[in-house]
Protein backbone atom coordinates (compact mmCIF):
# COMPACT_ATOMS: atom_id res chain seq x y z
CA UNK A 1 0.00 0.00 0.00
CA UNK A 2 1.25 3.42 -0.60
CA UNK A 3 -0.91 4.96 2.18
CA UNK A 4 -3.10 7.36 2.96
CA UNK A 5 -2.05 10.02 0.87
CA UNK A 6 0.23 10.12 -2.40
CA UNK A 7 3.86 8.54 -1.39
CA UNK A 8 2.77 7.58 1.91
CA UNK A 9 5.41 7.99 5.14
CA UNK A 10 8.16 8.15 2.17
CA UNK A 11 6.52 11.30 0.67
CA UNK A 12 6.38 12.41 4.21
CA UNK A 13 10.48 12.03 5.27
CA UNK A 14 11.09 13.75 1.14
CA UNK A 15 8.85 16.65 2.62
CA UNK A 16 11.13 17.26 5.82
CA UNK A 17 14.40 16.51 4.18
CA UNK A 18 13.23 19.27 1.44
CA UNK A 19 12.47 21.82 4.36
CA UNK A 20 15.49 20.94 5.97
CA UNK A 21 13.88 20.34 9.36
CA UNK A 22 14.86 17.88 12.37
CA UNK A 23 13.77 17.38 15.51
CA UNK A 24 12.13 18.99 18.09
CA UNK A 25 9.70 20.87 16.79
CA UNK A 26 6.05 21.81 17.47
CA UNK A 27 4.36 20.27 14.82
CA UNK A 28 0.57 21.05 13.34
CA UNK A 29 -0.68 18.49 10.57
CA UNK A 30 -3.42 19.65 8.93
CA UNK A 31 -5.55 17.32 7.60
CA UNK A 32 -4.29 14.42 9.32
CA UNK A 33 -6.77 11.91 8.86
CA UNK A 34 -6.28 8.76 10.87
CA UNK A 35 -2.87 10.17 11.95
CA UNK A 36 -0.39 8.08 10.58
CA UNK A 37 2.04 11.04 10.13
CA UNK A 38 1.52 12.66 13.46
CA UNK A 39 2.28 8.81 14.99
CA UNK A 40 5.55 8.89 12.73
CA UNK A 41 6.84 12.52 13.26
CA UNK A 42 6.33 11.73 17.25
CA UNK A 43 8.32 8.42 16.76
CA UNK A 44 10.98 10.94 15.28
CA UNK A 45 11.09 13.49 18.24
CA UNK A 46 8.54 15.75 17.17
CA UNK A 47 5.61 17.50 19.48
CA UNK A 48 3.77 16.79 16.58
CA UNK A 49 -0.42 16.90 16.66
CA UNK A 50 -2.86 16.44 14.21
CA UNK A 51 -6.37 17.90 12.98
CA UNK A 52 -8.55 16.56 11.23
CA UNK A 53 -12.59 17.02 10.19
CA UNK A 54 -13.49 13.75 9.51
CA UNK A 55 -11.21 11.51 11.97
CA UNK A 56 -10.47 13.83 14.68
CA UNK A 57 -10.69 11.40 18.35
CA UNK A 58 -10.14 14.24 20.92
CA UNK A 59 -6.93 13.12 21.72
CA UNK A 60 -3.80 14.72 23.04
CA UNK A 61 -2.13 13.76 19.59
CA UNK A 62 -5.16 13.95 17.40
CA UNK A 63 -8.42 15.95 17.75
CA UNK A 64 -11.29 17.15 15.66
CA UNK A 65 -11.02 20.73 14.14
CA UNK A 66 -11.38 22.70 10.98
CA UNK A 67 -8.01 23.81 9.12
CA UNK A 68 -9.76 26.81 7.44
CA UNK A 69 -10.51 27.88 11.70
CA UNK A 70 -8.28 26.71 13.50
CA UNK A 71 -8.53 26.27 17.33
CA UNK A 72 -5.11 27.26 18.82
CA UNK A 73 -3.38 30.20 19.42
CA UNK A 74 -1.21 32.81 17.21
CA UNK A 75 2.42 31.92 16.79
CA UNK A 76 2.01 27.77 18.28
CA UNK A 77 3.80 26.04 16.31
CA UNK A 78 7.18 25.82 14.55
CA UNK A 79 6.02 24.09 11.54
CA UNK A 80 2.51 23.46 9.62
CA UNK A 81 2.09 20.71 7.50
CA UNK A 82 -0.67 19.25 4.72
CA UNK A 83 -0.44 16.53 2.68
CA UNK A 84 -2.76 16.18 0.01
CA UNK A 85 -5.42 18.14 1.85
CA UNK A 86 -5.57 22.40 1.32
CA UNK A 87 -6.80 21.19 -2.38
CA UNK A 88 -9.89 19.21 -0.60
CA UNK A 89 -10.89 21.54 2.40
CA UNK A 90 -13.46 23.74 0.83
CA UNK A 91 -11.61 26.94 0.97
CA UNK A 92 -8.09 27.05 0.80
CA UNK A 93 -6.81 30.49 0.94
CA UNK A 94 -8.19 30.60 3.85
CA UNK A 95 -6.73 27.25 5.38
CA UNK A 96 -3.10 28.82 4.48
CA UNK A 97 -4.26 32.40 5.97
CA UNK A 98 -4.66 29.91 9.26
CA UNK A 99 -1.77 28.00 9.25
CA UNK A 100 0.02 31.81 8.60
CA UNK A 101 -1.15 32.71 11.77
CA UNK A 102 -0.18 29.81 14.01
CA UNK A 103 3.35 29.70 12.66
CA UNK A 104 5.81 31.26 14.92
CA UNK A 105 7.75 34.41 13.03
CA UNK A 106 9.84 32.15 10.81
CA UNK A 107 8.51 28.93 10.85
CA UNK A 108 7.51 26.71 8.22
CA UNK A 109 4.56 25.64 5.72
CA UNK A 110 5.33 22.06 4.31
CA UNK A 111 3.13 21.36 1.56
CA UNK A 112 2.23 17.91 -0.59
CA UNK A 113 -1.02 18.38 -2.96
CA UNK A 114 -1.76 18.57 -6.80
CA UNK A 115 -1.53 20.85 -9.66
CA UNK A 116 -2.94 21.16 -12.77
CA UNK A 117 -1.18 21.33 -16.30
CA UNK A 118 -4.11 22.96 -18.42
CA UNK A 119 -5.01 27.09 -17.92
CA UNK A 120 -9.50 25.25 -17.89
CA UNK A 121 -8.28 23.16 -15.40
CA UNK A 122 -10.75 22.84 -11.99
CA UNK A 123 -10.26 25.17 -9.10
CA UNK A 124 -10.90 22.58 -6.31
CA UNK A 125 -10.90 24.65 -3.23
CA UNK A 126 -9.11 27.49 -4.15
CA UNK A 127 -9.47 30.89 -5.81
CA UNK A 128 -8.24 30.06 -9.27
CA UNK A 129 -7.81 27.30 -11.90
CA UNK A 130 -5.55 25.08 -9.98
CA UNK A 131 -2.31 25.57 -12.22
CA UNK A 132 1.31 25.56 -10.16
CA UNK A 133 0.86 29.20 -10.79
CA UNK A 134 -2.31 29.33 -8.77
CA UNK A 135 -0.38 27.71 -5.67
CA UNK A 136 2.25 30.32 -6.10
CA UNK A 137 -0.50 33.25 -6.16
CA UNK A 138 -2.32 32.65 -3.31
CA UNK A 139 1.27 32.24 -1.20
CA UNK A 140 2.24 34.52 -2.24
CA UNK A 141 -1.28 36.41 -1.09
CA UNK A 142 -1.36 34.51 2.24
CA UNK A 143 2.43 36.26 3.51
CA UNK A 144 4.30 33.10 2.42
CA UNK A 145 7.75 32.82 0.44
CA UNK A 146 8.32 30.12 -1.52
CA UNK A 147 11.63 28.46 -0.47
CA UNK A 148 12.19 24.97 -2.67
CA UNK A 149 9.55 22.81 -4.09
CA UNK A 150 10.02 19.77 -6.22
CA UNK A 151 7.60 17.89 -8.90
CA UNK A 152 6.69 14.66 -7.93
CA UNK A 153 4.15 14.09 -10.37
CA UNK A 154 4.70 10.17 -10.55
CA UNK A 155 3.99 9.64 -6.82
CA UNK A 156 0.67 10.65 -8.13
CA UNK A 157 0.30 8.72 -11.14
CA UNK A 158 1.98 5.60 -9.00
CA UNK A 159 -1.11 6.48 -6.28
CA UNK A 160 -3.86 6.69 -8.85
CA UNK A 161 -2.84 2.78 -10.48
CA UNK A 162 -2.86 1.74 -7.08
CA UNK A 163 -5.75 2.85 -6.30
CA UNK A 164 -7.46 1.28 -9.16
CA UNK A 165 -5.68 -1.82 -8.35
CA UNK A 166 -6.38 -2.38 -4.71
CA UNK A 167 -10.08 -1.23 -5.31
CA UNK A 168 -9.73 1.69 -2.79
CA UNK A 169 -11.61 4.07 -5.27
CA UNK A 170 -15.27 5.30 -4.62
CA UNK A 171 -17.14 6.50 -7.56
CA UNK A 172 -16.53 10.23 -6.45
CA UNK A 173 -12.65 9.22 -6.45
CA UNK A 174 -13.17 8.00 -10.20
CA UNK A 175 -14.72 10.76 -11.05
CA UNK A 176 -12.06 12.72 -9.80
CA UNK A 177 -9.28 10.69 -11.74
CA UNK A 178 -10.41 10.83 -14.59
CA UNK A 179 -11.48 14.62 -14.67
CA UNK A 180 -7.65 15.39 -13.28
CA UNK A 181 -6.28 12.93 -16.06
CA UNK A 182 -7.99 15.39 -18.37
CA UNK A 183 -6.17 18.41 -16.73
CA UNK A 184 -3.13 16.71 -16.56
CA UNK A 185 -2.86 16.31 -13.12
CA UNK A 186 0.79 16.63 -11.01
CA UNK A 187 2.07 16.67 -7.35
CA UNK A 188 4.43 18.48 -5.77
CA UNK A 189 5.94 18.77 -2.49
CA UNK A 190 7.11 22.44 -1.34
CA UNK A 191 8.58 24.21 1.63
CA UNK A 192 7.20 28.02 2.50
CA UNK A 193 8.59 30.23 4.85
CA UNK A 194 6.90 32.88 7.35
CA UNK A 195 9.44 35.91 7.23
CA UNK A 196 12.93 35.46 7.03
CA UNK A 197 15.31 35.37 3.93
CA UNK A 198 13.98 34.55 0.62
CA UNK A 199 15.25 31.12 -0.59
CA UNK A 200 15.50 29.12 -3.90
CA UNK A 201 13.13 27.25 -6.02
């Protein structure tokens, strides 16, 4: 199985290694879903803790809670991480003005979710057609600077086989692959800064 989200833990360890983060750290994973990645960052050292809409248990490492509101105080944590989920939440510009807020002056954004290759391509839960150019927009609008990000486009195309394979794929998930096929749909991972130097893509 790859896992929950595209790459599974693998993705996950690429997405730290590209920020250039290790342990400790106050961690916030939004959209953690069962919270396999908050398990494996606390494993790691972390003080990692997850949110989630649809799987949040109230628990001191995983608790219910909207990313586009979220429940904790300004300046919490050192870095913010989603994986596969700003796309999804209904409203993602103002998920990233969120996770803005709880980052401490200079911590991170790590970010793994899709992109579109075609200018009529859907808009998902963001402002815009979701182009690469979109993501960098609405950054860009949120206070974030880009620091690295890398394509890992066949992580998706490896999760969407799978998928089909193992049978994990609902009609709405079906619908979505094959209306994201159309658009030429990619993945990326990328690391985003609050304040600080500007780095390189």
């Amino acid at each position: 199985m790859i896992g929950s989200h595209p790459g599974g833990m693998a993705l996950t360890r690429r997405l730290f290694a590209l920020g250039e983060i290790t342990p400790p750290g106050r961690v916030l994973d939004l959209g953690a879903g069962g919270g396999e990645s908050v398990r494996y960052l606390r494993e790691q050292g972390y003080a990692a803790v997850g949110i989630d809409l649809l799987y949040g248990v109230g628990s001191s490492e995983l608790f219910w809670g909207d990313m586009r509101s979220l429940p904790v105080s300004d300046g919490s944590f050192d870095i913010c991480m989603a994986e596969c989920s700003v796309s999804t939440c209904g409203d993602g510009t103002s998920a990233l003005r969120e996770a803005f807020r709880v980052l401490r002056p200079g911590g991170s954004l790590l970010l793994s979710d899709i992109f579109f290759g075609k200018e009529d391509a859907p808009a998902l839960s963001m402002p815009y057609p979701l182009e690469f150019s979109c993501w960098e927009r609405v950054w860009r609008e949120t206070g974030f600077t880009l620091r690295k990000w890398l394509d890992e486009t066949p992580v998706w195309r490896e999760f969407y086989l799978e998928s089909l394979w193992n049978g994990n794929a609902d009609a709405a998930c079906l619908d979505f692959f094959r209306e994201a096929g159309k658009a030429r749909c990619g993945y990326f991972l990328a690391w985003l800064g609050k304040g600080g130097d500007h780095g390189t893509i």
